[in-house]
PDB file of N, CA and C in Angstrom:
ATOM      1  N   UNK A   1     -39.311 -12.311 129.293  1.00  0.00           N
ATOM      2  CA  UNK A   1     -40.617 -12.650 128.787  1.00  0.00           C
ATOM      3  C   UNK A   1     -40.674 -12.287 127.305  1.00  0.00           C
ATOM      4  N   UNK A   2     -41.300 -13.130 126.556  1.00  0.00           N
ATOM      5  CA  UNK A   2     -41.734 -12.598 125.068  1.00  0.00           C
ATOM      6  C   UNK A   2     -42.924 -12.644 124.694  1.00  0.00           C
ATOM      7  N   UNK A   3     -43.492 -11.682 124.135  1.00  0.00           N
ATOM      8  CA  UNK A   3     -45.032 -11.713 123.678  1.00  0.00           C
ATOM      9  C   UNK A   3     -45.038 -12.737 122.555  1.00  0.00           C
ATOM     10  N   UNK A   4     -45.844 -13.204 121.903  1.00  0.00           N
ATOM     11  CA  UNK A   4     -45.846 -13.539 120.515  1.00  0.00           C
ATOM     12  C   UNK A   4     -47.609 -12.663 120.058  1.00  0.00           C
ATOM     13  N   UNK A   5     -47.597 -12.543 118.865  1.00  0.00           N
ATOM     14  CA  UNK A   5     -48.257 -11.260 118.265  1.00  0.00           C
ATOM     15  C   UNK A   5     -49.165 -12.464 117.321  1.00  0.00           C
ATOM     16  N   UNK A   6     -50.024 -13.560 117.394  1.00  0.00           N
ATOM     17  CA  UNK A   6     -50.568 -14.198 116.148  1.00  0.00           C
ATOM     18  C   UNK A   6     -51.511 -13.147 115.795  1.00  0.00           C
ATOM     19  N   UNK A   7     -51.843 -13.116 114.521  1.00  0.00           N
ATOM     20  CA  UNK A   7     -53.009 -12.711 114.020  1.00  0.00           C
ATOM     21  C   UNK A   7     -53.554 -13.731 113.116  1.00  0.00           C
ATOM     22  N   UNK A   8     -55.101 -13.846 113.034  1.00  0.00           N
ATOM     23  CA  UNK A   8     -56.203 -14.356 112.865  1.00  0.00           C
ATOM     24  C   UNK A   8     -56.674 -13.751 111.798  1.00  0.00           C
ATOM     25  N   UNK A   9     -56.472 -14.453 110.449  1.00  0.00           N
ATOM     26  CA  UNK A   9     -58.067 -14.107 109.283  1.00  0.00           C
ATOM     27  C   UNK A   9     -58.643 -15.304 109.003  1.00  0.00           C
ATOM     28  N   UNK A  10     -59.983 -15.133 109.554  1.00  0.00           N
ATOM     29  CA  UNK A  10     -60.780 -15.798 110.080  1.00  0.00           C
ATOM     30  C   UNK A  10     -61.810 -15.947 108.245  1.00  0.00           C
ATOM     31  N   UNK A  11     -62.401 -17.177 108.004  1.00  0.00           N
ATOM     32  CA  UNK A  11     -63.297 -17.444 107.096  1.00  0.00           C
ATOM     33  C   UNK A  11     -64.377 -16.547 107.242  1.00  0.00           C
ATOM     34  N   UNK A  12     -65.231 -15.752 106.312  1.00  0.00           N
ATOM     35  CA  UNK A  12     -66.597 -15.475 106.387  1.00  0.00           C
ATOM     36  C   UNK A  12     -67.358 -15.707 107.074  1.00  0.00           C
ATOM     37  N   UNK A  13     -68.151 -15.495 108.059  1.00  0.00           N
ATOM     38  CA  UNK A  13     -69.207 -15.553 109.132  1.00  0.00           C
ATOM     39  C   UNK A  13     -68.741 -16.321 109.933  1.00  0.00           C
ATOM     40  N   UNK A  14     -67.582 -16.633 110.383  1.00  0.00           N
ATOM     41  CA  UNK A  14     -67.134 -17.983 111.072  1.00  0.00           C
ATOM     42  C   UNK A  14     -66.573 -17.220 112.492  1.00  0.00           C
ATOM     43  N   UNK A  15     -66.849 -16.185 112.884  1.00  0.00           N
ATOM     44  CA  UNK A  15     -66.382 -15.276 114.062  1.00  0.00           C
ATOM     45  C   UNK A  15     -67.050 -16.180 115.004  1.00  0.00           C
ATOM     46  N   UNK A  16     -67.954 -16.443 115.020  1.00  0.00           N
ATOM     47  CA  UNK A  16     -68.859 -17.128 116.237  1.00  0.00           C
ATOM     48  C   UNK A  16     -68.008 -18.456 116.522  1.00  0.00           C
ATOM     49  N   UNK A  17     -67.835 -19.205 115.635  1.00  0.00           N
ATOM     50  CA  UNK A  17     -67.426 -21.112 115.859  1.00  0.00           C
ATOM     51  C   UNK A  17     -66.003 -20.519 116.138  1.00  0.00           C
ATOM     52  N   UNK A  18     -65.431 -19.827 115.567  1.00  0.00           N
ATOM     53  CA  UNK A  18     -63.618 -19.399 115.763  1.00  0.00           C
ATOM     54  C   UNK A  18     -63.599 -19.015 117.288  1.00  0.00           C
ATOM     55  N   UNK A  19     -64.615 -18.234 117.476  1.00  0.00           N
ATOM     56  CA  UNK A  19     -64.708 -17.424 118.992  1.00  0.00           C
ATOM     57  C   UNK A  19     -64.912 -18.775 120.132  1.00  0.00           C
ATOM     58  N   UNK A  20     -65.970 -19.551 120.119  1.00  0.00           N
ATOM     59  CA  UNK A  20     -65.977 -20.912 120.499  1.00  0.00           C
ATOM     60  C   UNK A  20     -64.901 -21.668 121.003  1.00  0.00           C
ATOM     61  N   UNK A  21     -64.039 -22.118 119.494  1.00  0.00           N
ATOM     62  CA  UNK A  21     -63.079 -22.872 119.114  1.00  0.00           C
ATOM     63  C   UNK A  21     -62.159 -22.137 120.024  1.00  0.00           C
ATOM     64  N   UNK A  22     -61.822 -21.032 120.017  1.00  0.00           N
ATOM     65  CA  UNK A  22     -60.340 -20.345 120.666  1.00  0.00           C
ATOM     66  C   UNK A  22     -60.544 -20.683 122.483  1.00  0.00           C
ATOM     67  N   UNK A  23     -62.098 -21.124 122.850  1.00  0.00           N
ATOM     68  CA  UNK A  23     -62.074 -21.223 124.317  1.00  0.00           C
ATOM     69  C   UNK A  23     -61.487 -22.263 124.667  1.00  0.00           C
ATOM     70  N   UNK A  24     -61.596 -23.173 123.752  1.00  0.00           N
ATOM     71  CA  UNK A  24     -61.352 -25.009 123.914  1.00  0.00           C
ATOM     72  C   UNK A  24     -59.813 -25.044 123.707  1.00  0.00           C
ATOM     73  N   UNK A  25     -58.887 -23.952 122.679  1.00  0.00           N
ATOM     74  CA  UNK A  25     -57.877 -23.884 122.364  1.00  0.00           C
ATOM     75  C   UNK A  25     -57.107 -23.377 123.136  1.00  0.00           C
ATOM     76  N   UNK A  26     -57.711 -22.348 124.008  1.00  0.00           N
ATOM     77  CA  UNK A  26     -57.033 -21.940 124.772  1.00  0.00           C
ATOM     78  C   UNK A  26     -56.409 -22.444 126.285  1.00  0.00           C
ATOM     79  N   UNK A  27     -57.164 -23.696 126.383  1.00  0.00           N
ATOM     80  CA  UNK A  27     -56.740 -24.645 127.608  1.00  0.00           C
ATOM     81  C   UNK A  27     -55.920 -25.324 126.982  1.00  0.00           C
ATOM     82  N   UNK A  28     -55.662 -26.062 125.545  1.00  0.00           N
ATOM     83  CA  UNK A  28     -54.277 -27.097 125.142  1.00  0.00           C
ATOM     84  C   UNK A  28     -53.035 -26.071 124.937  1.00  0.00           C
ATOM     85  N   UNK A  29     -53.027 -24.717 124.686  1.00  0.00           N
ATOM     86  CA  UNK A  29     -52.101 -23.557 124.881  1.00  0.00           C
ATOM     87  C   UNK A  29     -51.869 -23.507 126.169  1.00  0.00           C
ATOM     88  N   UNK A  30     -52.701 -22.909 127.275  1.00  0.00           N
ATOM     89  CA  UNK A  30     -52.247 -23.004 128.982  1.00  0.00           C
ATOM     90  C   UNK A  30     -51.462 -24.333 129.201  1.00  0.00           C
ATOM     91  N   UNK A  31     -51.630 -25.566 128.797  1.00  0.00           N
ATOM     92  CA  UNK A  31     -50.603 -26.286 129.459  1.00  0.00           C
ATOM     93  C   UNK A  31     -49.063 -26.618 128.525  1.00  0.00           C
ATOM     94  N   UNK A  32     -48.499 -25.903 127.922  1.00  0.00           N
ATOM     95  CA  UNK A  32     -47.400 -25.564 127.658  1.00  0.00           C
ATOM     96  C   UNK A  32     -46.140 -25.103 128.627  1.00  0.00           C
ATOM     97  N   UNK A  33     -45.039 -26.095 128.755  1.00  0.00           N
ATOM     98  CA  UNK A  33     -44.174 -25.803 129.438  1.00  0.00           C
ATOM     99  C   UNK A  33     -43.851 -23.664 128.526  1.00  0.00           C
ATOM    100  N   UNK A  34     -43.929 -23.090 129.928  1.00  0.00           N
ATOM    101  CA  UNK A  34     -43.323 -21.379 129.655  1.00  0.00           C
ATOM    102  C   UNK A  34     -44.308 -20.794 129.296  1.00  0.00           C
ATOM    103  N   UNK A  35     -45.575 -21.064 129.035  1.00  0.00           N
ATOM    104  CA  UNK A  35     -46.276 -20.361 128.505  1.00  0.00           C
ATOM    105  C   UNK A  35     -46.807 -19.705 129.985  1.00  0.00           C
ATOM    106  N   UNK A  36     -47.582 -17.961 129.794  1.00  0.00           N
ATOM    107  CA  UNK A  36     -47.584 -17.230 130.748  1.00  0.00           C
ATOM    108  C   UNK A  36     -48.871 -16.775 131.123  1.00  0.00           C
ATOM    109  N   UNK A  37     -49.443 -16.486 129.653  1.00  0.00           N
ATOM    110  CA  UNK A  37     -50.985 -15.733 129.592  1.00  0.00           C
ATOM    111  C   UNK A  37     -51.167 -15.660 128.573  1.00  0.00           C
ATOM    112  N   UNK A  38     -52.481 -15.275 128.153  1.00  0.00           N
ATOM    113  CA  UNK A  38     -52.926 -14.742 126.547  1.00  0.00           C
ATOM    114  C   UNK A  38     -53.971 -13.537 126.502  1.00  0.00           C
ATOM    115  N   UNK A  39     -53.813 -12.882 125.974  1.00  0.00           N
ATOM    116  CA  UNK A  39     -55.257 -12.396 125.056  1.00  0.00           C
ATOM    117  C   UNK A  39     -55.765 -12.284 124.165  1.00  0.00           C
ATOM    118  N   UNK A  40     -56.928 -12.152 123.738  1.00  0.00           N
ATOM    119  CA  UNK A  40     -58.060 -12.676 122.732  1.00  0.00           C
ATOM    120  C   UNK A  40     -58.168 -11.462 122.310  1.00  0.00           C
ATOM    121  N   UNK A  41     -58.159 -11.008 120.690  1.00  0.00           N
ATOM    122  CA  UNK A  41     -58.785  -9.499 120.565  1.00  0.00           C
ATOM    123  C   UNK A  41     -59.249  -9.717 119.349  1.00  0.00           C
ATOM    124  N   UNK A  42     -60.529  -8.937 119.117  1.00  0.00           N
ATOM    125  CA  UNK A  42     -61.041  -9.288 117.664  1.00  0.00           C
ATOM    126  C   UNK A  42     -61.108  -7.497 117.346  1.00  0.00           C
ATOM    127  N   UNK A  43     -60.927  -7.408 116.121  1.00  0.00           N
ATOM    128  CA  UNK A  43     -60.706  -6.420 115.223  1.00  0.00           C
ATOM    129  C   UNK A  43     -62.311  -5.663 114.942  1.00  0.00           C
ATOM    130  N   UNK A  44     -62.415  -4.251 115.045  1.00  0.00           N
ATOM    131  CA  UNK A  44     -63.416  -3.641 115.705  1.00  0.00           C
ATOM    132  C   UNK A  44     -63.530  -3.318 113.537  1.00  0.00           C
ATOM    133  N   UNK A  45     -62.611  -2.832 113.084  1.00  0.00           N
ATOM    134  CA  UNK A  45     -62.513  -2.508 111.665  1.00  0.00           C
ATOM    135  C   UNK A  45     -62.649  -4.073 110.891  1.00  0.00           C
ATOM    136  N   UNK A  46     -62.010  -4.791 110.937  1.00  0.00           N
ATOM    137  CA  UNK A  46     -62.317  -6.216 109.964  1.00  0.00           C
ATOM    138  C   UNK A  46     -62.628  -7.395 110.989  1.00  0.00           C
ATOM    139  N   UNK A  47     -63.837  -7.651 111.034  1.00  0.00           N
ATOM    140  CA  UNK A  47     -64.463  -8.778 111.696  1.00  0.00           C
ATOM    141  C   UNK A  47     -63.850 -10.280 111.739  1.00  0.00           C
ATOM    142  N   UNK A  48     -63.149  -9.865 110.543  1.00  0.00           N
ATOM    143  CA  UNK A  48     -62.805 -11.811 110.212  1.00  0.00           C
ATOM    144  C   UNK A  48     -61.545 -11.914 110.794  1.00  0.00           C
ATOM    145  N   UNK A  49     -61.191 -10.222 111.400  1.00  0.00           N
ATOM    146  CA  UNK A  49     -59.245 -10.716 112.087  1.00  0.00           C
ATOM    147  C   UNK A  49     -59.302 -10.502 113.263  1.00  0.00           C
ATOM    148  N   UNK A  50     -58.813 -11.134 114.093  1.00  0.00           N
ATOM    149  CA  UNK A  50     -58.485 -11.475 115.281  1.00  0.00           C
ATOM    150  C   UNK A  50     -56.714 -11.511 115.646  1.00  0.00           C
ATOM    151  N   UNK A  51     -56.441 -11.043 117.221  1.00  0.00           N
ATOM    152  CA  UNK A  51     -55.319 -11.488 117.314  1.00  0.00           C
ATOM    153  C   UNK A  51     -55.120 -11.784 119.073  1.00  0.00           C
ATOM    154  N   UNK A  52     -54.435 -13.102 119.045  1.00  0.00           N
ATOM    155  CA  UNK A  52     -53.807 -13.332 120.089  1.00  0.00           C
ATOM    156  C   UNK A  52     -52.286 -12.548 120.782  1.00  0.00           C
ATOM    157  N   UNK A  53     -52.235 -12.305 121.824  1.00  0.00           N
ATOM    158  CA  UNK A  53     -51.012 -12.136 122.188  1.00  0.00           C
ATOM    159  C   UNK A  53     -50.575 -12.880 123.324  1.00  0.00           C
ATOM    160  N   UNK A  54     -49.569 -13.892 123.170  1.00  0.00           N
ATOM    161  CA  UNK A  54     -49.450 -14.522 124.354  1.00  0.00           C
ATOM    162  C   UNK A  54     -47.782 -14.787 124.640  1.00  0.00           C
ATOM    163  N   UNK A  55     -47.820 -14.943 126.038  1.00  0.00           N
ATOM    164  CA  UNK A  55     -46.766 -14.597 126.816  1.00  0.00           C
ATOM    165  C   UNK A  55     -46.149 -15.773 127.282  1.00  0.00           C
ATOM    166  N   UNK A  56     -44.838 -15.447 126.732  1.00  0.00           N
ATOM    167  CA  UNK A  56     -43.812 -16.731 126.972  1.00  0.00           C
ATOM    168  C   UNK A  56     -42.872 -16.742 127.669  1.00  0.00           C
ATOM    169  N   UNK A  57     -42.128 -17.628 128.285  1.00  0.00           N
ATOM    170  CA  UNK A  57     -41.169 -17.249 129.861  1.00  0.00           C
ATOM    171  C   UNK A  57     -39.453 -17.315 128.544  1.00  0.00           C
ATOM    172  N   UNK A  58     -39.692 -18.311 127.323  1.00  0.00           N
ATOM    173  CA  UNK A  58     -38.292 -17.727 126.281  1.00  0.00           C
ATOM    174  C   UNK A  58     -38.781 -17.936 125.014  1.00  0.00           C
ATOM    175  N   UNK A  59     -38.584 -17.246 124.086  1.00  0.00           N
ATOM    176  CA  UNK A  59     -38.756 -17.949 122.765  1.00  0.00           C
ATOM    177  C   UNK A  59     -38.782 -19.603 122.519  1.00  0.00           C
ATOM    178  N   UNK A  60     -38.248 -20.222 123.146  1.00  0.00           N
ATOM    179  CA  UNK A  60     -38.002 -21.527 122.495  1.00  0.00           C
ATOM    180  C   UNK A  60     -38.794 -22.241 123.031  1.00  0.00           C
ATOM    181  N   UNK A  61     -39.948 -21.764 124.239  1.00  0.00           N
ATOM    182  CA  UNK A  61     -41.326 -22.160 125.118  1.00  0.00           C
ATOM    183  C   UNK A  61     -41.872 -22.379 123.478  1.00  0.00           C
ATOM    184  N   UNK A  62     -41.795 -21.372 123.114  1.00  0.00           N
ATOM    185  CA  UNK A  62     -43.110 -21.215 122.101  1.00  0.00           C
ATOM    186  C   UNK A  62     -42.380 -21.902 120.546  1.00  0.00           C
ATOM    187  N   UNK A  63     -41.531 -21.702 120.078  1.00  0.00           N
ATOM    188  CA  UNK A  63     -40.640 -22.243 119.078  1.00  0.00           C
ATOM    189  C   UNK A  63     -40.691 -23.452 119.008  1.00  0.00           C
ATOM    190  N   UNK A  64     -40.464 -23.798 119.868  1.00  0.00           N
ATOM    191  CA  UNK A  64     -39.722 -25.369 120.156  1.00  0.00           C
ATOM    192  C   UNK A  64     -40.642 -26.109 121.176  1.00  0.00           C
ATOM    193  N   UNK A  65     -40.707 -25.497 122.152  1.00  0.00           N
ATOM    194  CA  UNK A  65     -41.267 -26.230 123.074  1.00  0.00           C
ATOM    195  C   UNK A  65     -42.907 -26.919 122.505  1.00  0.00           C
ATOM    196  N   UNK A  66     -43.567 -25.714 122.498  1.00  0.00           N
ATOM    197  CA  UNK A  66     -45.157 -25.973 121.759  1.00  0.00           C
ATOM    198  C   UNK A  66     -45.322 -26.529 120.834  1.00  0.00           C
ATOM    199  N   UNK A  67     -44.273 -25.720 119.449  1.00  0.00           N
ATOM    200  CA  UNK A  67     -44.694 -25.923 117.929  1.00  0.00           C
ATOM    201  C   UNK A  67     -44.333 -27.242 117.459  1.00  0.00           C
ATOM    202  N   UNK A  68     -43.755 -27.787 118.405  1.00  0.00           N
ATOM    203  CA  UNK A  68     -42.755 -29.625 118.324  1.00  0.00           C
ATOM    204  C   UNK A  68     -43.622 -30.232 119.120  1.00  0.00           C
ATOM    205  N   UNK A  69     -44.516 -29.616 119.511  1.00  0.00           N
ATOM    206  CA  UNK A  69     -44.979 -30.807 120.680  1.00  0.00           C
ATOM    207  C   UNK A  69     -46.656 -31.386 120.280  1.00  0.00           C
ATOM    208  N   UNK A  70     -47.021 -32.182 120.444  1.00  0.00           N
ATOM    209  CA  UNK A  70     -48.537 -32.819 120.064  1.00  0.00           C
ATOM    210  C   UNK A  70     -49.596 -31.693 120.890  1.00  0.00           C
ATOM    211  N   UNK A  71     -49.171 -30.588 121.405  1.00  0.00           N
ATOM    212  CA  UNK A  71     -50.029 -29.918 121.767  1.00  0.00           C
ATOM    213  C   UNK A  71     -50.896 -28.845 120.940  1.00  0.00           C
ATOM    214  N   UNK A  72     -49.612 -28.634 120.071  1.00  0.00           N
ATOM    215  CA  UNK A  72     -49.513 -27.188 119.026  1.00  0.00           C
ATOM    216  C   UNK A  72     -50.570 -28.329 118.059  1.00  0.00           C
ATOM    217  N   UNK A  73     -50.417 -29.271 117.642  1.00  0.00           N
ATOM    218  CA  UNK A  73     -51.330 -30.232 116.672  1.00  0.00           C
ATOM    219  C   UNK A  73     -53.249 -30.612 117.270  1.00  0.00           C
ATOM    220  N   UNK A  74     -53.023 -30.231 118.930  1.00  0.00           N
ATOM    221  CA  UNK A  74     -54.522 -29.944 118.785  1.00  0.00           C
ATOM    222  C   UNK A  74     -54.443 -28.538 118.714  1.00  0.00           C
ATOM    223  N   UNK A  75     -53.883 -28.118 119.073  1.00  0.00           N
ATOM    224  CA  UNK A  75     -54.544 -26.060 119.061  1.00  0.00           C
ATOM    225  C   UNK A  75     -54.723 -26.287 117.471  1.00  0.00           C
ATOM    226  N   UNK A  76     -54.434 -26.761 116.538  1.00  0.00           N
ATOM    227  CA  UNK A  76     -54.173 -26.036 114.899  1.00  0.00           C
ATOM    228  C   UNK A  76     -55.675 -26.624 114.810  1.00  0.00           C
ATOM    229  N   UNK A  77     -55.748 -28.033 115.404  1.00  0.00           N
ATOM    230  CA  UNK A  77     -56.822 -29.094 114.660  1.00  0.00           C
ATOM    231  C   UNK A  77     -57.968 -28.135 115.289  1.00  0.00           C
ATOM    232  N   UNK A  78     -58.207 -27.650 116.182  1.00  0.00           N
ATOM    233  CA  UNK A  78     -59.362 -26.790 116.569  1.00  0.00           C
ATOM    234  C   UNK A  78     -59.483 -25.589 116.050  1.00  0.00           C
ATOM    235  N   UNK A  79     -58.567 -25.042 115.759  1.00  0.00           N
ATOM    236  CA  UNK A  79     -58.716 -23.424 114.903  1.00  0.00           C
ATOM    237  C   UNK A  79     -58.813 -23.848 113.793  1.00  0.00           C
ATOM    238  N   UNK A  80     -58.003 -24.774 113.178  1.00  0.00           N
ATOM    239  CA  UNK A  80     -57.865 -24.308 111.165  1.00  0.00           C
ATOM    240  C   UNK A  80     -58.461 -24.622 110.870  1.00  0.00           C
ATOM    241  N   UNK A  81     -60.057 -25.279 111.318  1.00  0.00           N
ATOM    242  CA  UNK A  81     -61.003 -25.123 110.517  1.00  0.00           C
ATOM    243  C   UNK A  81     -61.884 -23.794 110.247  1.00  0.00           C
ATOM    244  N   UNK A  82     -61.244 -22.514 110.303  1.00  0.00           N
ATOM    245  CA  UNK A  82     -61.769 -21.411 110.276  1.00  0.00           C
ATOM    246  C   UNK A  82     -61.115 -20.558 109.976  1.00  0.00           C
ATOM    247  N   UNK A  83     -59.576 -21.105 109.458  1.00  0.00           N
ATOM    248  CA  UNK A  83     -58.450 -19.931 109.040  1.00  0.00           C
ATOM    249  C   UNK A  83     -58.884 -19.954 107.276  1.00  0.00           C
ATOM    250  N   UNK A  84     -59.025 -18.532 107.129  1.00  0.00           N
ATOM    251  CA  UNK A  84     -59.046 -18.126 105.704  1.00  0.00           C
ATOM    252  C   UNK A  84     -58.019 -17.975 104.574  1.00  0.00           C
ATOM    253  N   UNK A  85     -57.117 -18.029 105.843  1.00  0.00           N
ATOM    254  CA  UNK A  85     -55.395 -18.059 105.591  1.00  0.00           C
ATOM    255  C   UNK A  85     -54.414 -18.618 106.650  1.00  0.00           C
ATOM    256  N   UNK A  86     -53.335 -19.052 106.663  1.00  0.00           N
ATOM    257  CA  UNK A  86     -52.753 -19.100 107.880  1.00  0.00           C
ATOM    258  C   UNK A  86     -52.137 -17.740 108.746  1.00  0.00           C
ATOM    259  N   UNK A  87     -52.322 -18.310 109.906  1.00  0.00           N
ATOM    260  CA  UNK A  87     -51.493 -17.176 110.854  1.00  0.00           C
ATOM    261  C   UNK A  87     -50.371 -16.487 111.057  1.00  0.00           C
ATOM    262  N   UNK A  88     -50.482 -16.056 111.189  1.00  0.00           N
ATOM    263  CA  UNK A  88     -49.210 -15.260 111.272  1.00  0.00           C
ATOM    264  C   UNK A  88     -48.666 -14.748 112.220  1.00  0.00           C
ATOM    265  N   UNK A  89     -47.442 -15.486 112.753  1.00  0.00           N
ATOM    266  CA  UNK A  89     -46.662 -15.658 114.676  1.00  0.00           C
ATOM    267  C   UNK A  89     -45.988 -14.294 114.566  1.00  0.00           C
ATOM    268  N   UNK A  90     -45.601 -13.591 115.798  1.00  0.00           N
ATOM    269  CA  UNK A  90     -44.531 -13.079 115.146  1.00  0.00           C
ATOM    270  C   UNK A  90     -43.999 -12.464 116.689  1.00  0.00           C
ATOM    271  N   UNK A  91     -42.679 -12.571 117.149  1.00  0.00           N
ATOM    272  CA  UNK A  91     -41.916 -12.468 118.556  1.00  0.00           C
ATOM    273  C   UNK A  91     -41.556 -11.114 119.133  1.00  0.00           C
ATOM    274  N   UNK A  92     -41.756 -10.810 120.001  1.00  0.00           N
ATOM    275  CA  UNK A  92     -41.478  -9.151 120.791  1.00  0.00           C
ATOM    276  C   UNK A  92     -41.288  -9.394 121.875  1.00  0.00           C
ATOM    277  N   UNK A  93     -39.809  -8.593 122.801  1.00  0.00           N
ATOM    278  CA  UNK A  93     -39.661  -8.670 123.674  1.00  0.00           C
ATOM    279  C   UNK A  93     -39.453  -6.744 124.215  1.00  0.00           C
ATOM    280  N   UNK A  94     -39.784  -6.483 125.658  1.00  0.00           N
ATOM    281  CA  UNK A  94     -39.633  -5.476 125.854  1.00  0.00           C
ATOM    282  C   UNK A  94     -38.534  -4.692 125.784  1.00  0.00           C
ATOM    283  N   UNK A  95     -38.867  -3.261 125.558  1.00  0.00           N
ATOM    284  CA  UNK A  95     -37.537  -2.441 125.175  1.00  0.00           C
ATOM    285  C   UNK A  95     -37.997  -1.423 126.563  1.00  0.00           C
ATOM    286  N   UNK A  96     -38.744  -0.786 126.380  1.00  0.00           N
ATOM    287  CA  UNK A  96     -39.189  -0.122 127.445  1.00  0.00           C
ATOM    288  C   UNK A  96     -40.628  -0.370 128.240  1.00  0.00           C
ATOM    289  N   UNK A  97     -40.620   0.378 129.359  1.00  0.00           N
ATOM    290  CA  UNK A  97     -41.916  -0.300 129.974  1.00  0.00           C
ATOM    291  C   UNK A  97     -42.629   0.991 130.722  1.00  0.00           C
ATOM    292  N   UNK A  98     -43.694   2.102 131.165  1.00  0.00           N
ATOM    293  CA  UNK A  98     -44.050   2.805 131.687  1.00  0.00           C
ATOM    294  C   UNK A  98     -45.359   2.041 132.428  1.00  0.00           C
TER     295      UNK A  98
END
């Protein structure tokens, strides 16, 4: 399994429509060949960042499989109207587990 780590800086007051937007986004993400789960977390210190973590059955689910596919082109078309910047992916797999 691999996590992927996005983080979210979100436009000025736009927490609400982003928060929205990520519900609608988050069903064209669920149907991804490998994809596993997600979670939603918004930043208790900076309001405008947010981060997903979502769970992939290999890297190349999410690499290749998604980011090549017309799916990843609606998830963007529904979020980036609220990115202040782009996101930022980034891959982890477990080392240890308690």
């Amino acid at each position: 399994m691999i996590l992927e780590i996005a983080t979210f800086d979100i436009k000025e007051q736009s927490q609400t429509a982003f928060t929205a937007a990520f519900q609608e986004a988050k069903l064209v993400v669920s149907k991804s060949k490998g994809f596993l789960g997600l979670e939603f977390q918004h930043c208790i210190e900076i309001p405008t960042k947010f981060v997903v973590l979502i769970q992939w059955e290999t890297l190349e689910d999410h690499t290749i499989g998604f980011r090549e596919s017309p799916l990843f082109t609606q998830w963007r078309a529904i979020l980036s109207p609220h990115f202040q910047n782009p996101p930022i992916a980034e891959h982890f797999q477990t080392i240890n587990k308690i």
